[in-house]
PDB file of N, CA and C in Angstrom:
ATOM      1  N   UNK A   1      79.368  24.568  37.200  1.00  0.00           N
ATOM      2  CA  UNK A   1      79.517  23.832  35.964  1.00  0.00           C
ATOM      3  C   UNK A   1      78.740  24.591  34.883  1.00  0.00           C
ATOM      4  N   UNK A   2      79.694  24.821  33.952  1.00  0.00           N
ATOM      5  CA  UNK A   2      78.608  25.250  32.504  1.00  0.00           C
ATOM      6  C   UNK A   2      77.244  24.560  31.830  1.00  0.00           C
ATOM      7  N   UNK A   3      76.789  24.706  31.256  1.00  0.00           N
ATOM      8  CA  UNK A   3      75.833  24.196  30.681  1.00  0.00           C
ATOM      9  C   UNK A   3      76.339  23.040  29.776  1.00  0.00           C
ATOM     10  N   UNK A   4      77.618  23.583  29.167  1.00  0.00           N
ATOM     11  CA  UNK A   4      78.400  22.772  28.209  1.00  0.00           C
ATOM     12  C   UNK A   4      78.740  21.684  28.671  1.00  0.00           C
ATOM     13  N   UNK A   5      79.497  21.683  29.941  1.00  0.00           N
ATOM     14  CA  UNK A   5      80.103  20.559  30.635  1.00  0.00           C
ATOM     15  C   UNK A   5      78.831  19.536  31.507  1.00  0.00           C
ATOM     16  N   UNK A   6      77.735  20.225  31.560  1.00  0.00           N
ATOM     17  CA  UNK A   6      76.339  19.676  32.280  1.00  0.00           C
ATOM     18  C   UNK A   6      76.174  18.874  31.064  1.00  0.00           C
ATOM     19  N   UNK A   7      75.678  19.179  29.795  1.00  0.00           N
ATOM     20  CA  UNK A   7      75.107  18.619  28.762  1.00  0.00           C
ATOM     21  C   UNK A   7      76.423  16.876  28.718  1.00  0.00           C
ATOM     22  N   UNK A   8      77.135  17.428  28.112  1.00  0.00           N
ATOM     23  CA  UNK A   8      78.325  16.582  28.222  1.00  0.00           C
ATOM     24  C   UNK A   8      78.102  15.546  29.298  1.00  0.00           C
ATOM     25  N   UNK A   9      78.638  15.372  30.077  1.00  0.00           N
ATOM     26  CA  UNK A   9      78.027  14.515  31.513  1.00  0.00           C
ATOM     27  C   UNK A   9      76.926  13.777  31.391  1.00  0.00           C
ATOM     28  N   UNK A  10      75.483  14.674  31.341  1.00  0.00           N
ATOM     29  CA  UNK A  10      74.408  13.954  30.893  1.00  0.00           C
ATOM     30  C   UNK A  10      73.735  13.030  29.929  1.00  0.00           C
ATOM     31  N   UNK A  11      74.542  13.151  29.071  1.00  0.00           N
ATOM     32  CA  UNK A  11      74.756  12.723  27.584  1.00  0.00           C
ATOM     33  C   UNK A  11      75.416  11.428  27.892  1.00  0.00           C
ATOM     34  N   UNK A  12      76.435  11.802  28.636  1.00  0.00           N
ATOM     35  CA  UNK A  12      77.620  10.511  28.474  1.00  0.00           C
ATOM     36  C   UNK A  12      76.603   9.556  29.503  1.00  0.00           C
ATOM     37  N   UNK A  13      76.321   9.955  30.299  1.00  0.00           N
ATOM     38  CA  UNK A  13      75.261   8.986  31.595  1.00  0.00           C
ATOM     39  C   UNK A  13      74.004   8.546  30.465  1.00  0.00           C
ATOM     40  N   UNK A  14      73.474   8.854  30.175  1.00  0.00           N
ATOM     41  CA  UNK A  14      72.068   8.187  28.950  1.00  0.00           C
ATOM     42  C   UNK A  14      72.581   7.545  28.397  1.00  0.00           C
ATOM     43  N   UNK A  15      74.259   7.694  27.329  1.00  0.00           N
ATOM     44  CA  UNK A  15      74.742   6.645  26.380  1.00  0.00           C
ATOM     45  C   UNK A  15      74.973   5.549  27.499  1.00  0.00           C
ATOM     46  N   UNK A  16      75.756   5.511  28.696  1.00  0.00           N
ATOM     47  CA  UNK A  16      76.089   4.527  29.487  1.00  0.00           C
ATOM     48  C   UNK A  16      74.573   3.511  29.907  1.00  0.00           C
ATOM     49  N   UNK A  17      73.518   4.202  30.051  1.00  0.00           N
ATOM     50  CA  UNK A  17      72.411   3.337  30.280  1.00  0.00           C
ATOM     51  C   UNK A  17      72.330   2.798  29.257  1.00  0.00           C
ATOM     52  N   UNK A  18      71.934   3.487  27.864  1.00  0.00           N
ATOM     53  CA  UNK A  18      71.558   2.378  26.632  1.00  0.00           C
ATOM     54  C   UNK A  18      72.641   1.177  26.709  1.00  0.00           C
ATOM     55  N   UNK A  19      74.160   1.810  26.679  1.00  0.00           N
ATOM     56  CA  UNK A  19      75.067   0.439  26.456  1.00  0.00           C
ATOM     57  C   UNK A  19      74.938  -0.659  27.746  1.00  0.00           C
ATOM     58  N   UNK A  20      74.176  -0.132  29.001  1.00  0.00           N
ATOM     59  CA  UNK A  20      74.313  -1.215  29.487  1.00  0.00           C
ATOM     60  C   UNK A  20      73.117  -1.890  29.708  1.00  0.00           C
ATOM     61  N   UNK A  21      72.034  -1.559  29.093  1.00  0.00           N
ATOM     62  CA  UNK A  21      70.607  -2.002  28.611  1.00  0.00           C
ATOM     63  C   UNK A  21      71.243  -3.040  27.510  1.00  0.00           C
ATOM     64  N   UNK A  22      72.162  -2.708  26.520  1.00  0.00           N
ATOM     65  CA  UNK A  22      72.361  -3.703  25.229  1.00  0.00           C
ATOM     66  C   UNK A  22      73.139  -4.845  25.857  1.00  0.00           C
ATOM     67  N   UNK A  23      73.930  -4.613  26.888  1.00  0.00           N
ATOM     68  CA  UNK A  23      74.795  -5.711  27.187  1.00  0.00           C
ATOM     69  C   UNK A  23      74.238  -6.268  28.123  1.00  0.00           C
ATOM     70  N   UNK A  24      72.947  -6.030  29.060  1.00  0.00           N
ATOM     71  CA  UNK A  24      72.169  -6.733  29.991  1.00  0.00           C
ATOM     72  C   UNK A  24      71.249  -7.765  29.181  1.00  0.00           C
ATOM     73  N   UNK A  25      71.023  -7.416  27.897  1.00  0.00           N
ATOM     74  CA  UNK A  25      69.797  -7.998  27.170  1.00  0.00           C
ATOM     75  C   UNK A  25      70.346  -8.755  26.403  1.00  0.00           C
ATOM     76  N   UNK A  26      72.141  -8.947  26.146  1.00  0.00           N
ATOM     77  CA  UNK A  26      73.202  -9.944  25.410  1.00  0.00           C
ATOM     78  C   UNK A  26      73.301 -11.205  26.608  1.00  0.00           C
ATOM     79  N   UNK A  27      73.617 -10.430  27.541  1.00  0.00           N
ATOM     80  CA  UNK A  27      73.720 -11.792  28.751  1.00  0.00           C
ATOM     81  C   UNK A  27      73.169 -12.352  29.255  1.00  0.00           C
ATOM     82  N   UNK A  28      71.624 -11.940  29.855  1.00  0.00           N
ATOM     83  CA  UNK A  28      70.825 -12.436  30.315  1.00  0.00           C
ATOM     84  C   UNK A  28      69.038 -12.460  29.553  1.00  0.00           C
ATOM     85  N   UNK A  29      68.587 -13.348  29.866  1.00  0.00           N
ATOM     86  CA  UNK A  29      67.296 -12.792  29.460  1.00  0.00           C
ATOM     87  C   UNK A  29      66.235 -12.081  30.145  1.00  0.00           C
ATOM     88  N   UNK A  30      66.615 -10.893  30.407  1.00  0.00           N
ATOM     89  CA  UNK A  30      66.454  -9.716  31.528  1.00  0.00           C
ATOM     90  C   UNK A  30      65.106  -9.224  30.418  1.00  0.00           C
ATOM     91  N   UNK A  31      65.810  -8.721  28.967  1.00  0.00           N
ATOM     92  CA  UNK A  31      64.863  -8.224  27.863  1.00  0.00           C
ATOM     93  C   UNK A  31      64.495  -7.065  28.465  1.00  0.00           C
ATOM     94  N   UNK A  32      65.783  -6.036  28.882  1.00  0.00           N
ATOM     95  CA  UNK A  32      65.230  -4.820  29.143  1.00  0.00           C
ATOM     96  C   UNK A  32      64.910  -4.131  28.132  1.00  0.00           C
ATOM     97  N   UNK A  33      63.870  -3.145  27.694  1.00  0.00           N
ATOM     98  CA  UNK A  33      63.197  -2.616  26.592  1.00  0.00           C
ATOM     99  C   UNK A  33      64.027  -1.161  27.012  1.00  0.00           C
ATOM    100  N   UNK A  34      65.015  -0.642  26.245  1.00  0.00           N
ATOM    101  CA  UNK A  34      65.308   1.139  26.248  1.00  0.00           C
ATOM    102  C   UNK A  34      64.618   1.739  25.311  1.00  0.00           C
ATOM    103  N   UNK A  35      63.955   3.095  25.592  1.00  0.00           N
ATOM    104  CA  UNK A  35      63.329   3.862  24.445  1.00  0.00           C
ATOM    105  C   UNK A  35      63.539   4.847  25.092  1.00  0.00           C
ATOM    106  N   UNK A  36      64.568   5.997  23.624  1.00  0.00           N
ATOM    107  CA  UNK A  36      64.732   6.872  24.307  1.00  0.00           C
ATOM    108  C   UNK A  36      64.168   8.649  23.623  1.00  0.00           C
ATOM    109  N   UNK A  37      63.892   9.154  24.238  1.00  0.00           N
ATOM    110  CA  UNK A  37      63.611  10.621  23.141  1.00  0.00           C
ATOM    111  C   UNK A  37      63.715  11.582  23.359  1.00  0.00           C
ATOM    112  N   UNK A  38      64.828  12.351  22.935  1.00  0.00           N
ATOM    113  CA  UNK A  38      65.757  13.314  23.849  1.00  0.00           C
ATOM    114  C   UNK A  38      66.271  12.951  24.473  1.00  0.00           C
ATOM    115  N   UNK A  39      66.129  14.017  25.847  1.00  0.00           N
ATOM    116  CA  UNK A  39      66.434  13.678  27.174  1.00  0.00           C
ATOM    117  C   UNK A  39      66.114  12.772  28.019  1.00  0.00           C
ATOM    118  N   UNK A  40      65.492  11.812  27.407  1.00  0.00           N
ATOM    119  CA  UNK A  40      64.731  10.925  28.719  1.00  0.00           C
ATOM    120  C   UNK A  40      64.402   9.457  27.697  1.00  0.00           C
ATOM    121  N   UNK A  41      64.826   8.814  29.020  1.00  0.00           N
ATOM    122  CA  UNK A  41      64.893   7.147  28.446  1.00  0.00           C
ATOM    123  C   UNK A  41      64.047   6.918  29.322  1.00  0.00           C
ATOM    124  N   UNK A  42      63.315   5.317  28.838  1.00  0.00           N
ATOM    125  CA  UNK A  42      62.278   4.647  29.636  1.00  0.00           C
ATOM    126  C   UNK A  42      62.618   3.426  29.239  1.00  0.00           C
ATOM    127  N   UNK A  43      63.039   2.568  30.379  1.00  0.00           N
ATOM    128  CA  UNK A  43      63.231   1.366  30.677  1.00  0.00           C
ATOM    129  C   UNK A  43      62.160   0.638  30.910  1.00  0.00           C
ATOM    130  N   UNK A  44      61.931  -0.625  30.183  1.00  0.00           N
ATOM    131  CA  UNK A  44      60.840  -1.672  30.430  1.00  0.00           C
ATOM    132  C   UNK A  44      61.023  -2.658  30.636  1.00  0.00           C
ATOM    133  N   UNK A  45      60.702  -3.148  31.408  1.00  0.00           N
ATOM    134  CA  UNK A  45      61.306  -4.502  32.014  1.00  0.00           C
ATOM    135  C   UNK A  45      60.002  -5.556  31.411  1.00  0.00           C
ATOM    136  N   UNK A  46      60.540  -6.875  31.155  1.00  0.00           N
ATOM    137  CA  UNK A  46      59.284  -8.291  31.236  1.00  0.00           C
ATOM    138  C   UNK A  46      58.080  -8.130  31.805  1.00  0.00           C
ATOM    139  N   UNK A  47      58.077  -7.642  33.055  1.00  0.00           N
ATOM    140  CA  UNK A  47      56.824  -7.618  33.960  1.00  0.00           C
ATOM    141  C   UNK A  47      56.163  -5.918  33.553  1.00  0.00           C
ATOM    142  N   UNK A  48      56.408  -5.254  32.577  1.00  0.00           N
ATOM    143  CA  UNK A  48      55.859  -4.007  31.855  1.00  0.00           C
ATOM    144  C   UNK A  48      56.081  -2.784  33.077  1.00  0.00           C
ATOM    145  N   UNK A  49      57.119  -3.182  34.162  1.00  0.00           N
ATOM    146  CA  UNK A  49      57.419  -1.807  34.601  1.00  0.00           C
ATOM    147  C   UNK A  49      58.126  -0.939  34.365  1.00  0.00           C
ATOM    148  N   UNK A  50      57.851   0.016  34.804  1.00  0.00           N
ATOM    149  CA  UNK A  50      58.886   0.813  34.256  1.00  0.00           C
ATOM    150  C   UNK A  50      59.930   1.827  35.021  1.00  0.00           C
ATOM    151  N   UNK A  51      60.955   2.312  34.699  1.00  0.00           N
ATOM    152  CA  UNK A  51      62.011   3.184  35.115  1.00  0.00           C
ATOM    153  C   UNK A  51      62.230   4.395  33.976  1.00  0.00           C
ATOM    154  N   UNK A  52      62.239   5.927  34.585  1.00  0.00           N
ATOM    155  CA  UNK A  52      62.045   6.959  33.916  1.00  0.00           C
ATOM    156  C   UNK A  52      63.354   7.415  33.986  1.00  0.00           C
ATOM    157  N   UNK A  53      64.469   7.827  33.402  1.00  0.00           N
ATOM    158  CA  UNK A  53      65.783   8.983  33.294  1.00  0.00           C
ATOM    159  C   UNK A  53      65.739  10.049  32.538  1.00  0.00           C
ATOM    160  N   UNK A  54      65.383  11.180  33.066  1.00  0.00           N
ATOM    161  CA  UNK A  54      65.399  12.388  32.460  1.00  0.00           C
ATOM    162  C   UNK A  54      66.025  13.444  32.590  1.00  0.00           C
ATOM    163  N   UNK A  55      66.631  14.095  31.963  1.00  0.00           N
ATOM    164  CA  UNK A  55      67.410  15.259  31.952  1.00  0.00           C
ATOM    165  C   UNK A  55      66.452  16.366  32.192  1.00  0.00           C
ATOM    166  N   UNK A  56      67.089  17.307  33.453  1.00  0.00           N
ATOM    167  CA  UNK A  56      66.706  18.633  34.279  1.00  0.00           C
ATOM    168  C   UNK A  56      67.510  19.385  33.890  1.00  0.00           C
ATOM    169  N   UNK A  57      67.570  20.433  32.677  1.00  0.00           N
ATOM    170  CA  UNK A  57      68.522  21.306  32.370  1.00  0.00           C
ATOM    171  C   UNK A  57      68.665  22.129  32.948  1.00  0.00           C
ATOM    172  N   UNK A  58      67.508  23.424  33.419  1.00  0.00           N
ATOM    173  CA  UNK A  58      67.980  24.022  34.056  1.00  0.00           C
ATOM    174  C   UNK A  58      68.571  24.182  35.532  1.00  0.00           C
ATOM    175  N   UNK A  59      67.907  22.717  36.202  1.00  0.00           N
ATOM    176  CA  UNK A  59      68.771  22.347  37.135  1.00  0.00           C
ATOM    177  C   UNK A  59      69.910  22.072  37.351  1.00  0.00           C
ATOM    178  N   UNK A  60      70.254  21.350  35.966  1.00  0.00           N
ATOM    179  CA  UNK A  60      71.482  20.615  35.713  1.00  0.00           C
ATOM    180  C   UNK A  60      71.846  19.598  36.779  1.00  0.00           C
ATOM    181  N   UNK A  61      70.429  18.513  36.773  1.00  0.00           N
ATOM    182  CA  UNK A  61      70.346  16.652  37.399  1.00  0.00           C
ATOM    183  C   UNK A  61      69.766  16.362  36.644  1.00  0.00           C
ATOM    184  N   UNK A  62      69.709  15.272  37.231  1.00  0.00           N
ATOM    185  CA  UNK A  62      69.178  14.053  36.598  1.00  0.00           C
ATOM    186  C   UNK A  62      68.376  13.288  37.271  1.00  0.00           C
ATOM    187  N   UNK A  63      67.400  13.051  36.991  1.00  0.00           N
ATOM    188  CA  UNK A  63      66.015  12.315  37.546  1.00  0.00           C
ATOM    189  C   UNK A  63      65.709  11.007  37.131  1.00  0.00           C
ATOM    190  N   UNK A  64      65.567  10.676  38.033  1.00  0.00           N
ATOM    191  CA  UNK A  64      65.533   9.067  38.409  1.00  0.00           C
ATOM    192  C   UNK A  64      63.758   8.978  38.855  1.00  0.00           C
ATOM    193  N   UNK A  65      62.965   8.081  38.302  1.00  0.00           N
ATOM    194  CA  UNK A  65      61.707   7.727  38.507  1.00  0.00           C
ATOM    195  C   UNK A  65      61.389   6.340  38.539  1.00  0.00           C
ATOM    196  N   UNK A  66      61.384   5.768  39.612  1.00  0.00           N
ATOM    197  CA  UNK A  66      60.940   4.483  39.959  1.00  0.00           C
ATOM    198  C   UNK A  66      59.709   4.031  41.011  1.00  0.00           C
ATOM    199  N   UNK A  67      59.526   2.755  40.763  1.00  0.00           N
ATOM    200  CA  UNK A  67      58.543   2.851  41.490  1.00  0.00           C
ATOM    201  C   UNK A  67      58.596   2.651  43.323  1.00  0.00           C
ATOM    202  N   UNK A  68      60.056   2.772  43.632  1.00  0.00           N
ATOM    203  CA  UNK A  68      59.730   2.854  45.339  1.00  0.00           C
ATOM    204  C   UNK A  68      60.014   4.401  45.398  1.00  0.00           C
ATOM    205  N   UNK A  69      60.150   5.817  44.055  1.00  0.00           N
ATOM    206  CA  UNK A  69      60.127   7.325  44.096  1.00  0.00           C
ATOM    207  C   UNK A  69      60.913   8.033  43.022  1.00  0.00           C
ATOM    208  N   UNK A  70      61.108   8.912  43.451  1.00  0.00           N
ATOM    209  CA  UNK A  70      61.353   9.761  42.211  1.00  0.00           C
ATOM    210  C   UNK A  70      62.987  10.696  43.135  1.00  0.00           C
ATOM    211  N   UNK A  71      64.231  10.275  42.289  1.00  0.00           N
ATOM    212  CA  UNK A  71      66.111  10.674  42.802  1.00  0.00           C
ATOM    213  C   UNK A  71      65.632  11.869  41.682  1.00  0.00           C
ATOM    214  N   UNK A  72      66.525  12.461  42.644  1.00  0.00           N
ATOM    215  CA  UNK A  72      67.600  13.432  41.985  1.00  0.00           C
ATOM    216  C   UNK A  72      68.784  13.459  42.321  1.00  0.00           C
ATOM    217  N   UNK A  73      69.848  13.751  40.615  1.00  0.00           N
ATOM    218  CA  UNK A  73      71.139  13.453  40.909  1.00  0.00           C
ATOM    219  C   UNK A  73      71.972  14.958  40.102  1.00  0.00           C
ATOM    220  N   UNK A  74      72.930  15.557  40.962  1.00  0.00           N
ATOM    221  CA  UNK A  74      74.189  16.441  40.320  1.00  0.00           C
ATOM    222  C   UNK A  74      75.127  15.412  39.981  1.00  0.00           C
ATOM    223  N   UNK A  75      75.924  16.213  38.881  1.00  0.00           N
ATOM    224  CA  UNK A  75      77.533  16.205  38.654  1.00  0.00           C
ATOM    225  C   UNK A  75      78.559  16.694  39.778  1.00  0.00           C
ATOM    226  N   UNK A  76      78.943  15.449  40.216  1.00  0.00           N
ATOM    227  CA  UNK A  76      80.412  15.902  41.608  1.00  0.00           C
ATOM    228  C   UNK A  76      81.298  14.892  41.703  1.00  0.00           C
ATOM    229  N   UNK A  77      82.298  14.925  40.381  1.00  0.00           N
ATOM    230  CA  UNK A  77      82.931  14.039  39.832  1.00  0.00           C
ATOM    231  C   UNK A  77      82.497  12.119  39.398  1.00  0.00           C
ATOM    232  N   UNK A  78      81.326  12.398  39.757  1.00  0.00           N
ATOM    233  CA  UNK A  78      79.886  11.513  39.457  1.00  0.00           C
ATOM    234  C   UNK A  78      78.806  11.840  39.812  1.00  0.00           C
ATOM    235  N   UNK A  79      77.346  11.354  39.346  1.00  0.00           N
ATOM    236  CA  UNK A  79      76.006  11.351  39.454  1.00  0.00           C
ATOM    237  C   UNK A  79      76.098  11.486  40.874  1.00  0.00           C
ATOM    238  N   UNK A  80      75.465  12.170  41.646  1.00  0.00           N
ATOM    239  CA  UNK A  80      74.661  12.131  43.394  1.00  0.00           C
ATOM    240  C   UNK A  80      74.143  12.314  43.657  1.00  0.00           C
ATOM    241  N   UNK A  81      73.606  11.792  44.280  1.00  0.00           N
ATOM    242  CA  UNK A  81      72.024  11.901  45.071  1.00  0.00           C
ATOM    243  C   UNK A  81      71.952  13.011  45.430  1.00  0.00           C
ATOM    244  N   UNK A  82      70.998  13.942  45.893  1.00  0.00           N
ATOM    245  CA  UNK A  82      70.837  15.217  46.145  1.00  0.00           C
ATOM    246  C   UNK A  82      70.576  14.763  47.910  1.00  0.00           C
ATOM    247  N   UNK A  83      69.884  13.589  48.248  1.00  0.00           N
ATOM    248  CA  UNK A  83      69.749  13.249  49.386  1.00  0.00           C
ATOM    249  C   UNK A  83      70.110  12.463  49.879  1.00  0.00           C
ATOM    250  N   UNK A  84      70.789  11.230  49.713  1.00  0.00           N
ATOM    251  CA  UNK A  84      71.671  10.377  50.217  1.00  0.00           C
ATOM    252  C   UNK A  84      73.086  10.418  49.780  1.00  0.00           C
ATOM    253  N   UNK A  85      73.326  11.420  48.631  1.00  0.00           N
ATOM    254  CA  UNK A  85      74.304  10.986  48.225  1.00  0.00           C
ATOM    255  C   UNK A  85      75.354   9.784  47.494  1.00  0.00           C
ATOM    256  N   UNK A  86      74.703   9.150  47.443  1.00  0.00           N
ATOM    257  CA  UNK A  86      74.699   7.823  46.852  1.00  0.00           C
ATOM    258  C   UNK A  86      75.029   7.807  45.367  1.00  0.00           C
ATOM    259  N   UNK A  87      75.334   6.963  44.536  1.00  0.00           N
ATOM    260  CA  UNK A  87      75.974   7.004  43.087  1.00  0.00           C
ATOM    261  C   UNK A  87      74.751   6.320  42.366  1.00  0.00           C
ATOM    262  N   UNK A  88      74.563   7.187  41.188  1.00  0.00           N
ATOM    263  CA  UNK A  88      72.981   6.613  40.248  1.00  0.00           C
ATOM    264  C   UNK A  88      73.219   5.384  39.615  1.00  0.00           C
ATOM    265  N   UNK A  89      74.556   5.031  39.378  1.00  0.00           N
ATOM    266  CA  UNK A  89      74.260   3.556  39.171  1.00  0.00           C
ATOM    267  C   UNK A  89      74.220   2.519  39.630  1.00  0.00           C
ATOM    268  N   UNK A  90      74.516   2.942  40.821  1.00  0.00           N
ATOM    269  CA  UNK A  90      74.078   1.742  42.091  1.00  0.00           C
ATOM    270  C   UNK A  90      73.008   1.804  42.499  1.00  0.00           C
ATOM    271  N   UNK A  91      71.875   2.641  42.128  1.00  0.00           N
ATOM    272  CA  UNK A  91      70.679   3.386  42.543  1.00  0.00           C
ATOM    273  C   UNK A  91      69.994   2.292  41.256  1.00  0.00           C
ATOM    274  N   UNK A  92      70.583   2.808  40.339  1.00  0.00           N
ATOM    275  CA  UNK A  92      69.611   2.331  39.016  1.00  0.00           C
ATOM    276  C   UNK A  92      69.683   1.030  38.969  1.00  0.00           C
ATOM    277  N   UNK A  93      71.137   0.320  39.245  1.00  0.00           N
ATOM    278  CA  UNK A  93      70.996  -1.419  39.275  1.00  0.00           C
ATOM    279  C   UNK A  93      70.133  -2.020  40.635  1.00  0.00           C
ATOM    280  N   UNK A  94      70.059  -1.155  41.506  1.00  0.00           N
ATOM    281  CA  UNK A  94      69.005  -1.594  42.980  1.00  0.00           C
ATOM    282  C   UNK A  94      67.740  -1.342  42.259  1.00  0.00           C
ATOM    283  N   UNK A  95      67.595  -0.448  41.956  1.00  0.00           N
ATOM    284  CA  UNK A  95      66.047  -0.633  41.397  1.00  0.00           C
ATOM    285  C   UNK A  95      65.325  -1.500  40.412  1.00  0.00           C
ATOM    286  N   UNK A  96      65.865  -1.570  39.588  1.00  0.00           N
ATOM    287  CA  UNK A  96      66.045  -1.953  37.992  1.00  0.00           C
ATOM    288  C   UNK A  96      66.048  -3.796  38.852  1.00  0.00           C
ATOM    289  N   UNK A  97      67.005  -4.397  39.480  1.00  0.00           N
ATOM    290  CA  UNK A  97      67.434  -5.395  40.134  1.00  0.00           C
ATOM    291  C   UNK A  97      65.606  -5.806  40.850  1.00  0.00           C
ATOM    292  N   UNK A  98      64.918  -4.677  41.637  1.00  0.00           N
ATOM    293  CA  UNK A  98      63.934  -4.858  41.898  1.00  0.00           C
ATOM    294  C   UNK A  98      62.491  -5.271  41.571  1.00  0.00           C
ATOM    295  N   UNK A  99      62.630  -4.556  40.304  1.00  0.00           N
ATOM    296  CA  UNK A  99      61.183  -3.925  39.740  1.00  0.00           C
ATOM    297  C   UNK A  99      61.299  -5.262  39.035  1.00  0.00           C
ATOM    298  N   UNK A 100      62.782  -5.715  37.908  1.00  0.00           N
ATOM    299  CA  UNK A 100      62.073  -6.620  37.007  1.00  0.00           C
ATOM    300  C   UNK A 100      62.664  -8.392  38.043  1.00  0.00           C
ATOM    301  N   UNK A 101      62.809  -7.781  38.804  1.00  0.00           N
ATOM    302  CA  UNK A 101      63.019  -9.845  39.918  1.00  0.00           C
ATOM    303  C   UNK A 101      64.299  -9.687  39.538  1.00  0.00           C
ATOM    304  N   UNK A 102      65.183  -9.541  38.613  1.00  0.00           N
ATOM    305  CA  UNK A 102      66.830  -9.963  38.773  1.00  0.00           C
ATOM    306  C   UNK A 102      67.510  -9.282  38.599  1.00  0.00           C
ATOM    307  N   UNK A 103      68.846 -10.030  39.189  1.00  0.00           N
ATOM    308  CA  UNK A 103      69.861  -8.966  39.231  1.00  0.00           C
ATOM    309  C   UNK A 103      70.400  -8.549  38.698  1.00  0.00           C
ATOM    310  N   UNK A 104      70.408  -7.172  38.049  1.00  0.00           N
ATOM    311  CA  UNK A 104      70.993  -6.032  37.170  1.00  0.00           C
ATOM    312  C   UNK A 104      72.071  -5.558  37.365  1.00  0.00           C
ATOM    313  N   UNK A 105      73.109  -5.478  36.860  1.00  0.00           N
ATOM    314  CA  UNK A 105      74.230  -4.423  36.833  1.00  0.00           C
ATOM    315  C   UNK A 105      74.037  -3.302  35.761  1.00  0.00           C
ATOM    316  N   UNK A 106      74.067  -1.611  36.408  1.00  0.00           N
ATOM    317  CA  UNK A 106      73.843  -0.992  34.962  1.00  0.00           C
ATOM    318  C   UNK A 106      75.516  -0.370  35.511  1.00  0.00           C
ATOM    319  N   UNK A 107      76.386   0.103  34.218  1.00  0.00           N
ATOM    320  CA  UNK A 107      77.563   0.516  34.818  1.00  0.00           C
ATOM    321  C   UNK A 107      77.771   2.242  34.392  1.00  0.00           C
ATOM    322  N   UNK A 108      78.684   2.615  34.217  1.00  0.00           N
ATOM    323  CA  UNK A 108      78.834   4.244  34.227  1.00  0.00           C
ATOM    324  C   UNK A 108      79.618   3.557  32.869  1.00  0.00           C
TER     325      UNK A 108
END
């Protein structure tokens, strides 16, 4: 993958968290806090924890920082785990679902 098509991807995955930070915080009173700068958003939940997403350029993943560890994810026609393989937004609504007590949907 180019850098071009990496950036792209990554980009589109950060806008998909903010929009589904805005529509979690329309439906429920979850009051997830997004702040983002650059590459990297930080999620705050009610109970002041937090969730880290940051862009790895020259890796070209995406890093996931929570508090049961720290994912890494490629582009392979979606986000994947580097070690389970698993999809980051089922990763991010399990965690996110965890840290602040309820249940989260974040979507792609």
């Amino acid at each position: 993958m180019t850098d071009t098509e990496y950036l792209q991807h990554a980009e589109s995955l950060l806008a998909a968290v903010e929009a589904s930070c805005d529509r979690i915080n329309d439906a429920t009173d979850a009051d997830v806090d997004n702040q983002r700068v650059g590459g990297m958003i930080t999620l705050t939940f009610a109970n002041r924890s937090q969730i880290i997403i940051n862009l790895q350029k020259p890796l070209q993943e995406v890093w996931l920082a929570t508090k049961a560890g720290g994912f890494h994810y490629k582009f392979d026609s979606f986000w994947r785990s580097t070690r389970e393989g698993s999809e980051f937004f089922s990763d991010l609504s399990a965690h996110a679902s965890s840290q602040s007590g309820m249940a989260l949907k974040f979507n792609s």
